[in-house]
PDB file of N, CA and C in Angstrom:
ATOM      1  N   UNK A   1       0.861  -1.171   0.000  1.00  0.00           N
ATOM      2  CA  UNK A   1       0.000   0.000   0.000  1.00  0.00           C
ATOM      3  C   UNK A   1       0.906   1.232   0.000  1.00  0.00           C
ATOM      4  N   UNK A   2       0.905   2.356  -0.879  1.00  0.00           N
ATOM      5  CA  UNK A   2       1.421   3.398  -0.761  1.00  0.00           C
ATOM      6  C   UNK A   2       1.429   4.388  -0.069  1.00  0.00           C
ATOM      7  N   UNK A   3       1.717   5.617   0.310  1.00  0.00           N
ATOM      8  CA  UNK A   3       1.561   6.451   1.297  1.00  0.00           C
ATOM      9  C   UNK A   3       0.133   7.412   0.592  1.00  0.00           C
ATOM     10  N   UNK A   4       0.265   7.710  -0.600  1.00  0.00           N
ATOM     11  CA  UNK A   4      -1.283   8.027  -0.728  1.00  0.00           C
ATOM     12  C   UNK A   4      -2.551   7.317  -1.043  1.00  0.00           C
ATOM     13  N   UNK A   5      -2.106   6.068  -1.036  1.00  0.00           N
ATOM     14  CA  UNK A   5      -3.174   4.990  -0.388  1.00  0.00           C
ATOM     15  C   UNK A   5      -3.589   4.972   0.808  1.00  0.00           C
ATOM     16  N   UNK A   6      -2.651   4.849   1.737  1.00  0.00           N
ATOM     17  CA  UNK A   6      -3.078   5.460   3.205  1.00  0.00           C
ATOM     18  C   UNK A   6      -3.595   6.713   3.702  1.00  0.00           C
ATOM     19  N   UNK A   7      -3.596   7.780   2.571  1.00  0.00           N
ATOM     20  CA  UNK A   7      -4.028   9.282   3.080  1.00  0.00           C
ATOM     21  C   UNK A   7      -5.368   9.282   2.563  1.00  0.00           C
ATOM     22  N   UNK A   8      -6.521   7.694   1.795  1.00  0.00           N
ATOM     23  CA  UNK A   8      -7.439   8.347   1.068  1.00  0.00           C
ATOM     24  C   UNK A   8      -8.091   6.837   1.663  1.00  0.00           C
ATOM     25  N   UNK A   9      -7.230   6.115   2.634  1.00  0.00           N
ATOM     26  CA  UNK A   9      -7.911   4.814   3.363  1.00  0.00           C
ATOM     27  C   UNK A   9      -9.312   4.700   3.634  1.00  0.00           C
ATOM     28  N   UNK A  10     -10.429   4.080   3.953  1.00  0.00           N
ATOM     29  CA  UNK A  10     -11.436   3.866   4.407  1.00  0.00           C
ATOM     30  C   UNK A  10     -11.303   4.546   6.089  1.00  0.00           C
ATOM     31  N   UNK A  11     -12.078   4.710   6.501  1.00  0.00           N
ATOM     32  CA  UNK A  11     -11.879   5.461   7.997  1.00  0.00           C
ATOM     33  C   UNK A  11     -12.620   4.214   9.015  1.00  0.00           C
ATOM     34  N   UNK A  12     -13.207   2.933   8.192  1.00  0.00           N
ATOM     35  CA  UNK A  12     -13.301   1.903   9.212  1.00  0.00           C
ATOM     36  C   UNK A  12     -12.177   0.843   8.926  1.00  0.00           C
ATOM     37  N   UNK A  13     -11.120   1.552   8.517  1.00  0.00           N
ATOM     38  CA  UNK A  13     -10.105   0.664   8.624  1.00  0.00           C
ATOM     39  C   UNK A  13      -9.016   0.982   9.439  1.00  0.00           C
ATOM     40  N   UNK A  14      -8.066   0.531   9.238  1.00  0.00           N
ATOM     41  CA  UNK A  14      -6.962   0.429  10.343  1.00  0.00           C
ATOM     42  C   UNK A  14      -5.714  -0.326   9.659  1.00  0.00           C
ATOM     43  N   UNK A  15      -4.450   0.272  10.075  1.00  0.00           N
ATOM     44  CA  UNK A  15      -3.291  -1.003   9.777  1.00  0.00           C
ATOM     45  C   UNK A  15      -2.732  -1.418  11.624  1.00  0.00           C
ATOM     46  N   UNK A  16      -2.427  -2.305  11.964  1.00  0.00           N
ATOM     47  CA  UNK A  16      -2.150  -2.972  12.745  1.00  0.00           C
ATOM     48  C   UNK A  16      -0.392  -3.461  12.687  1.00  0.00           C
ATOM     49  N   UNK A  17       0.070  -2.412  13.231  1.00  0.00           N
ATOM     50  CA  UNK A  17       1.644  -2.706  13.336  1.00  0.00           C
ATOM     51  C   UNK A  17       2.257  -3.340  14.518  1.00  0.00           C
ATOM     52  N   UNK A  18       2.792  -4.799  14.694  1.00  0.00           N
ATOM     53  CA  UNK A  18       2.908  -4.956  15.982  1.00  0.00           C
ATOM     54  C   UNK A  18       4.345  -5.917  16.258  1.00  0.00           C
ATOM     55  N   UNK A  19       5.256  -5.857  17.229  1.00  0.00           N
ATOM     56  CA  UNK A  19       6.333  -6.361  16.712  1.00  0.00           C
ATOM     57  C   UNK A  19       6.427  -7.837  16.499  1.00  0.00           C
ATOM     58  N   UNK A  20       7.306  -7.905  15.728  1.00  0.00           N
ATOM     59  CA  UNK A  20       7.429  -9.249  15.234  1.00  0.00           C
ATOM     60  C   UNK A  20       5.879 -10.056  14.454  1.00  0.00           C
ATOM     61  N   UNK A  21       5.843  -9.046  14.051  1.00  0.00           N
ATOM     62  CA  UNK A  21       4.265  -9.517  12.944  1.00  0.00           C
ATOM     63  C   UNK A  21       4.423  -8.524  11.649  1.00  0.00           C
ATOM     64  N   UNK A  22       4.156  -9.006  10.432  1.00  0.00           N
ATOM     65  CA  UNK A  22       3.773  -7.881   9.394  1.00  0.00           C
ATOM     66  C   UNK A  22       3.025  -7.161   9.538  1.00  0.00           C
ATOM     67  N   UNK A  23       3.153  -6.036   9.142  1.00  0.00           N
ATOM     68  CA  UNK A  23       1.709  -5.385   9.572  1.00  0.00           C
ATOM     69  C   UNK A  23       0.656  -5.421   8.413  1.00  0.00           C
ATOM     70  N   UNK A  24      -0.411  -5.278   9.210  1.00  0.00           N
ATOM     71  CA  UNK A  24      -1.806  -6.143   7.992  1.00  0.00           C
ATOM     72  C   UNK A  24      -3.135  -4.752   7.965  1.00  0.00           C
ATOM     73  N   UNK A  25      -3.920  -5.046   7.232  1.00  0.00           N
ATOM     74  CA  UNK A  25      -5.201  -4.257   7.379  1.00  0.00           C
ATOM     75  C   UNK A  25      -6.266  -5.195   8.190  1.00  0.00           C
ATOM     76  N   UNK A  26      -6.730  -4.133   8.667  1.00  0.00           N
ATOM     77  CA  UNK A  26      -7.963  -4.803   9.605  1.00  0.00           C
ATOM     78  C   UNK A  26      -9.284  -3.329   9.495  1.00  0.00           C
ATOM     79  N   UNK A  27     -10.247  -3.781  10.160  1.00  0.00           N
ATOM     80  CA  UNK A  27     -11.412  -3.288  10.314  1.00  0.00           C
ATOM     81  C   UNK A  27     -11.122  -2.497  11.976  1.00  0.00           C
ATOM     82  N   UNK A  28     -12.107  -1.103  12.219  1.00  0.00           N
ATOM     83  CA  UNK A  28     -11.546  -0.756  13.585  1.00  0.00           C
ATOM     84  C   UNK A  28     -12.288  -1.169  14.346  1.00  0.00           C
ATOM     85  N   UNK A  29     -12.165  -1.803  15.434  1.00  0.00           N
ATOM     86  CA  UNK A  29     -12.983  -2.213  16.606  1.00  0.00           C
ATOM     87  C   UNK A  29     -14.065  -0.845  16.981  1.00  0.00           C
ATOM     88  N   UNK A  30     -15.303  -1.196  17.427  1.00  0.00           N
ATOM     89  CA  UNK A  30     -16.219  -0.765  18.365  1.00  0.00           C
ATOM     90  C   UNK A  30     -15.658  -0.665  19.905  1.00  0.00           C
ATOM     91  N   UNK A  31     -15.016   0.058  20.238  1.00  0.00           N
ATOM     92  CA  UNK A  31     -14.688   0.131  22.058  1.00  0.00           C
ATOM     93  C   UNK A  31     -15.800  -0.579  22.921  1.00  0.00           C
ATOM     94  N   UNK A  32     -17.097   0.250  22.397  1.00  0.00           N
ATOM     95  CA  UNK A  32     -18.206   0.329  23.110  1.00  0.00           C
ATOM     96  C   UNK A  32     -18.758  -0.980  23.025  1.00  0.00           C
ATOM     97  N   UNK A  33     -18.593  -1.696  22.327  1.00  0.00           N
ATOM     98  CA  UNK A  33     -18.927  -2.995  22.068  1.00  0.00           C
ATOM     99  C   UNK A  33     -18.274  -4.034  23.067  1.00  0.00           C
ATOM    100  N   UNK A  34     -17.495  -3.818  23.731  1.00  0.00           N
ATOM    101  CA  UNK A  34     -16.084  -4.576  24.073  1.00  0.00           C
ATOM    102  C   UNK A  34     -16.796  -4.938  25.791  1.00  0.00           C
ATOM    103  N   UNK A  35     -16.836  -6.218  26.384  1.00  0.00           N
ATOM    104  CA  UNK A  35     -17.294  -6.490  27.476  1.00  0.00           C
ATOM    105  C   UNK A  35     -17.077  -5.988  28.624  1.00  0.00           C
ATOM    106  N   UNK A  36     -15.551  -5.099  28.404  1.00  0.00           N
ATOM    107  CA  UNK A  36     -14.583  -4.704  29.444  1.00  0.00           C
ATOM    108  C   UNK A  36     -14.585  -3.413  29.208  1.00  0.00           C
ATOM    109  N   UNK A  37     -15.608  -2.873  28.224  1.00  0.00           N
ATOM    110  CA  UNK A  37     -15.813  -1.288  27.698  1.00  0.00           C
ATOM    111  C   UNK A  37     -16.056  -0.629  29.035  1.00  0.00           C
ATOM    112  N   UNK A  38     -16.650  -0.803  30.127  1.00  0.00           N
ATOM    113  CA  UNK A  38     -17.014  -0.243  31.232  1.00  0.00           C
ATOM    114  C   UNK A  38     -15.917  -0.009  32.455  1.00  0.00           C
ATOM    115  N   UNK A  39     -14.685  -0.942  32.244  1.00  0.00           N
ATOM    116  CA  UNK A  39     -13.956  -0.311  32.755  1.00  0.00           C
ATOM    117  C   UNK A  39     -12.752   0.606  32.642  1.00  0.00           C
ATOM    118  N   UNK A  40     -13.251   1.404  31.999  1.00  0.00           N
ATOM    119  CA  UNK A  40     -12.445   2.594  30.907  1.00  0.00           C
ATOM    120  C   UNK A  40     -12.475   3.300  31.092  1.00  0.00           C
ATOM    121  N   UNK A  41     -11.889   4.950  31.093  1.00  0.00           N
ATOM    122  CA  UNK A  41     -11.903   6.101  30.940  1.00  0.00           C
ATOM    123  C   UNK A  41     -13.114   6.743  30.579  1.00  0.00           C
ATOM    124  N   UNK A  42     -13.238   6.539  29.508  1.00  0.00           N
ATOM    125  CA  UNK A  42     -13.765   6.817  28.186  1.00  0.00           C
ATOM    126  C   UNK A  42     -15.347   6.575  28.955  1.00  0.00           C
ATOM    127  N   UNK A  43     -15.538   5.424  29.586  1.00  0.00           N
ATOM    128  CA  UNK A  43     -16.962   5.270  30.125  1.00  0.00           C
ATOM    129  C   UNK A  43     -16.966   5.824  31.505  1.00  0.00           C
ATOM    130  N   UNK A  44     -16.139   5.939  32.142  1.00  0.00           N
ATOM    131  CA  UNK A  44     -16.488   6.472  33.263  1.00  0.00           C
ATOM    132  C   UNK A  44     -14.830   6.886  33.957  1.00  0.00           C
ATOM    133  N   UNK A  45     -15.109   8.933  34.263  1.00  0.00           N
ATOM    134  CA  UNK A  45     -13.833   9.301  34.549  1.00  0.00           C
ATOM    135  C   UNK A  45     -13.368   8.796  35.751  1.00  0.00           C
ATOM    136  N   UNK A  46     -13.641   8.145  36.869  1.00  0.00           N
ATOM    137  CA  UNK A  46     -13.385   7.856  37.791  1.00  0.00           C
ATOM    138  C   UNK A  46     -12.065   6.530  37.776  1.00  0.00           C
ATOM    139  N   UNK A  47     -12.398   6.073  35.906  1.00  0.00           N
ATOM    140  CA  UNK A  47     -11.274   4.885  35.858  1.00  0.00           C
ATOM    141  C   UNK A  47     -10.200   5.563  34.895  1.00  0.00           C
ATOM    142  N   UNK A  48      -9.812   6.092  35.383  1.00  0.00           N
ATOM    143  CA  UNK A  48      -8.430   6.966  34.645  1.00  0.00           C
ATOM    144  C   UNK A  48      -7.458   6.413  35.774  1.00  0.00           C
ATOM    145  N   UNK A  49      -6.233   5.743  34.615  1.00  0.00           N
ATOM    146  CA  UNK A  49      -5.246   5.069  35.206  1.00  0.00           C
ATOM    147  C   UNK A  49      -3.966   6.485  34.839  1.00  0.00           C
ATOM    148  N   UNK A  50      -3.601   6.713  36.057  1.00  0.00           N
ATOM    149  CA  UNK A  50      -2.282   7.903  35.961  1.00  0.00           C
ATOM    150  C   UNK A  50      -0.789   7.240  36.201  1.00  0.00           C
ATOM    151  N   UNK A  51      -0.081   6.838  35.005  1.00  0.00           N
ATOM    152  CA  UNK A  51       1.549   5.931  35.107  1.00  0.00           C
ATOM    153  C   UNK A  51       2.461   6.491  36.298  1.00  0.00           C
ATOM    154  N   UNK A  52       1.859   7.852  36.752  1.00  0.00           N
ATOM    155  CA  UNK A  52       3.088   8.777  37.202  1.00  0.00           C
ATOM    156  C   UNK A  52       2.602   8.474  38.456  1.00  0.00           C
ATOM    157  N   UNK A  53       1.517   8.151  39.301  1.00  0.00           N
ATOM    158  CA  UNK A  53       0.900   7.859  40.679  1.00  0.00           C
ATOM    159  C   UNK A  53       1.965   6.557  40.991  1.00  0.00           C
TER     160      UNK A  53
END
């Protein structure tokens, strides 16, 4: 895939770079969909994980 292949990509897609794997195309996940969506940020500010605490 070229670099202006990637600037004109589908926006429910995704490339998936990860080490020691090629990187591939995929579809983007639903967060909200996700069983463990509730314990997130994103769903509720009270679960904000801070690295520096």
């Amino acid at each position: 895939m070229s670099q202006d292949e990637i600037t004109v990509m589908d926006g429910g897609k995704c490339i998936y770079q990860l080490r020691e794997v090629i990187p591939f195309l995929s579809n983007k996940f639903d967060i909200t969909k996700h069983k463990n969506y509730k314990l997130l940020e994103d769903y509720d500010k009270r679960n904000l994980f801070d690295v520096e605490e």
